[in-house]
C-alpha atoms as a PDB file:
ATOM      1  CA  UNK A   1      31.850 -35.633 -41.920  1.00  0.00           C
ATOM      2  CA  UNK A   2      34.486 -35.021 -38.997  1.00  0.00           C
ATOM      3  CA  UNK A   3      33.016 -38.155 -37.481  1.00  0.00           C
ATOM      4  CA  UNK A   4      33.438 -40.510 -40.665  1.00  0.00           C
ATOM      5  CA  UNK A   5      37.193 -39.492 -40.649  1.00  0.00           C
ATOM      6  CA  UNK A   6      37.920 -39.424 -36.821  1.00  0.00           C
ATOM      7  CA  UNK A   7      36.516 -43.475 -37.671  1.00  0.00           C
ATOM      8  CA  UNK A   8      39.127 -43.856 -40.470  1.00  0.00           C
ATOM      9  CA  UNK A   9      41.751 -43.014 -38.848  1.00  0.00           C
ATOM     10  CA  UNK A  10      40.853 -44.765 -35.504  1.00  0.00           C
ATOM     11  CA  UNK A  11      40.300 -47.647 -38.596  1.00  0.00           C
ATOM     12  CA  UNK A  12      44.199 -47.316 -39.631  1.00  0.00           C
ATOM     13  CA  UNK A  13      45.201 -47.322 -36.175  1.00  0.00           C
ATOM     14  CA  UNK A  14      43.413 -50.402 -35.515  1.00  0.00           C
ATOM     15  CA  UNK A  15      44.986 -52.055 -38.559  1.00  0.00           C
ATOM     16  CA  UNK A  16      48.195 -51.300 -37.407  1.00  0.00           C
ATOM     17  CA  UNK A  17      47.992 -52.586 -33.882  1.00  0.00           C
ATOM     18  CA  UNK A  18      46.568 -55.728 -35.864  1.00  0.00           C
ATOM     19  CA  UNK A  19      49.648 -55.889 -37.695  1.00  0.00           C
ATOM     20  CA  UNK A  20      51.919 -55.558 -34.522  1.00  0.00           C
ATOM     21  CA  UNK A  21      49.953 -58.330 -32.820  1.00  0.00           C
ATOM     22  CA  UNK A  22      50.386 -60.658 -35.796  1.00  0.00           C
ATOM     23  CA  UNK A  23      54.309 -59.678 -35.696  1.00  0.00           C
ATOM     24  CA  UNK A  24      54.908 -60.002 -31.876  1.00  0.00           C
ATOM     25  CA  UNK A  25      52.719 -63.559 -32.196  1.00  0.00           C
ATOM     26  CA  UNK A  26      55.683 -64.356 -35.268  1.00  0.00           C
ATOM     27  CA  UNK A  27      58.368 -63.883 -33.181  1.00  0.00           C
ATOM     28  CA  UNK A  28      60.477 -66.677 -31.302  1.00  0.00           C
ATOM     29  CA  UNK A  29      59.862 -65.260 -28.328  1.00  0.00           C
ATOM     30  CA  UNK A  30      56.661 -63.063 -27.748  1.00  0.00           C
ATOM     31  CA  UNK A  31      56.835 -61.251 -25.628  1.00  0.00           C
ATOM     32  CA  UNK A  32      53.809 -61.379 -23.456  1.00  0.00           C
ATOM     33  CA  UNK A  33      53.778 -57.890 -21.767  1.00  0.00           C
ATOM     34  CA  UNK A  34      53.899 -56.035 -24.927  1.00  0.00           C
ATOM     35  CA  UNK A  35      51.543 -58.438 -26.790  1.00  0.00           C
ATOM     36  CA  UNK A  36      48.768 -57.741 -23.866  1.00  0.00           C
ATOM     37  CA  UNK A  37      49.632 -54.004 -24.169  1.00  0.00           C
ATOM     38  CA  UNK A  38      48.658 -53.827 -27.966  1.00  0.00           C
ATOM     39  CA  UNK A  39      45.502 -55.840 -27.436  1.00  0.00           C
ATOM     40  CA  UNK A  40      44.643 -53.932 -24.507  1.00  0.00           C
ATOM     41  CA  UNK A  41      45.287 -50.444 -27.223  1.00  0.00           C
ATOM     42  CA  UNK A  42      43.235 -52.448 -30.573  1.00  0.00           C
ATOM     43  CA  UNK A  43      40.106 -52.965 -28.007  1.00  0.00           C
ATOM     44  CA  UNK A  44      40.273 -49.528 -26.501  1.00  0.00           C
ATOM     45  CA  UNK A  45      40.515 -48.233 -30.194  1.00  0.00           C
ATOM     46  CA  UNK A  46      37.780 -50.888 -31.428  1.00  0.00           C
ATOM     47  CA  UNK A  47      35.438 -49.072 -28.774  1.00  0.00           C
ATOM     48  CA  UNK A  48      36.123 -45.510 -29.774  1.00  0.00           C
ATOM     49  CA  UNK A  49      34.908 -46.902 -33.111  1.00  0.00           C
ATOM     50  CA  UNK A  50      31.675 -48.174 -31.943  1.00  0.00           C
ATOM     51  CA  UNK A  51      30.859 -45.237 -29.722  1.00  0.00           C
ATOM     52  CA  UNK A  52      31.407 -43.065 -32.899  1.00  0.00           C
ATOM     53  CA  UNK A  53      29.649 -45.013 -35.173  1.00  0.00           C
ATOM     54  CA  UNK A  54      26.329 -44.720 -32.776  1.00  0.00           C
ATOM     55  CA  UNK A  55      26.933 -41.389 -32.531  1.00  0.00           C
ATOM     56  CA  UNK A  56      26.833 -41.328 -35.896  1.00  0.00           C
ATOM     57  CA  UNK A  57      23.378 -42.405 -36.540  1.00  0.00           C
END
C-alpha cells in the first residue's frame, strides 16, 4: 500500500508542475529557463512513477 500512495502523491506533484507549465506557457513573456526547469522536474517525477508502478507488479 505505501507504494500506491508514494504514486499519488508523485501523481499530485505531477499535476501541479502540469499546471505551472500551462501558466508559464500563458504568460506574455515565458520565461524559458524556468519553463525548461519544470519540464525537466514533471519528467523526472513521470519516471519515479513508472519505476514504482513496475515495482509494483
Amino acid at each position: 500500500m505505501a507504494i500506491e500512495a508514494r504514486i499519488r502523491e508523485l501523481g499530485l506533484k505531477h499535476q501541479h508542475l502540469d499546471r505551472a507549465i500551462s501558466e508559464e506557457l500563458a504568460r506574455p513573456a515565458c520565461d524559458a529557463v524556468r519553463l525548461t526547469t519544470l519540464k525537466r522536474q514533471k519528467l523526472k517525477l513521470k519516471e519515479q512513477i513508472e519505476a514504482l508502478r513496475r515495482a509494483a507488479h
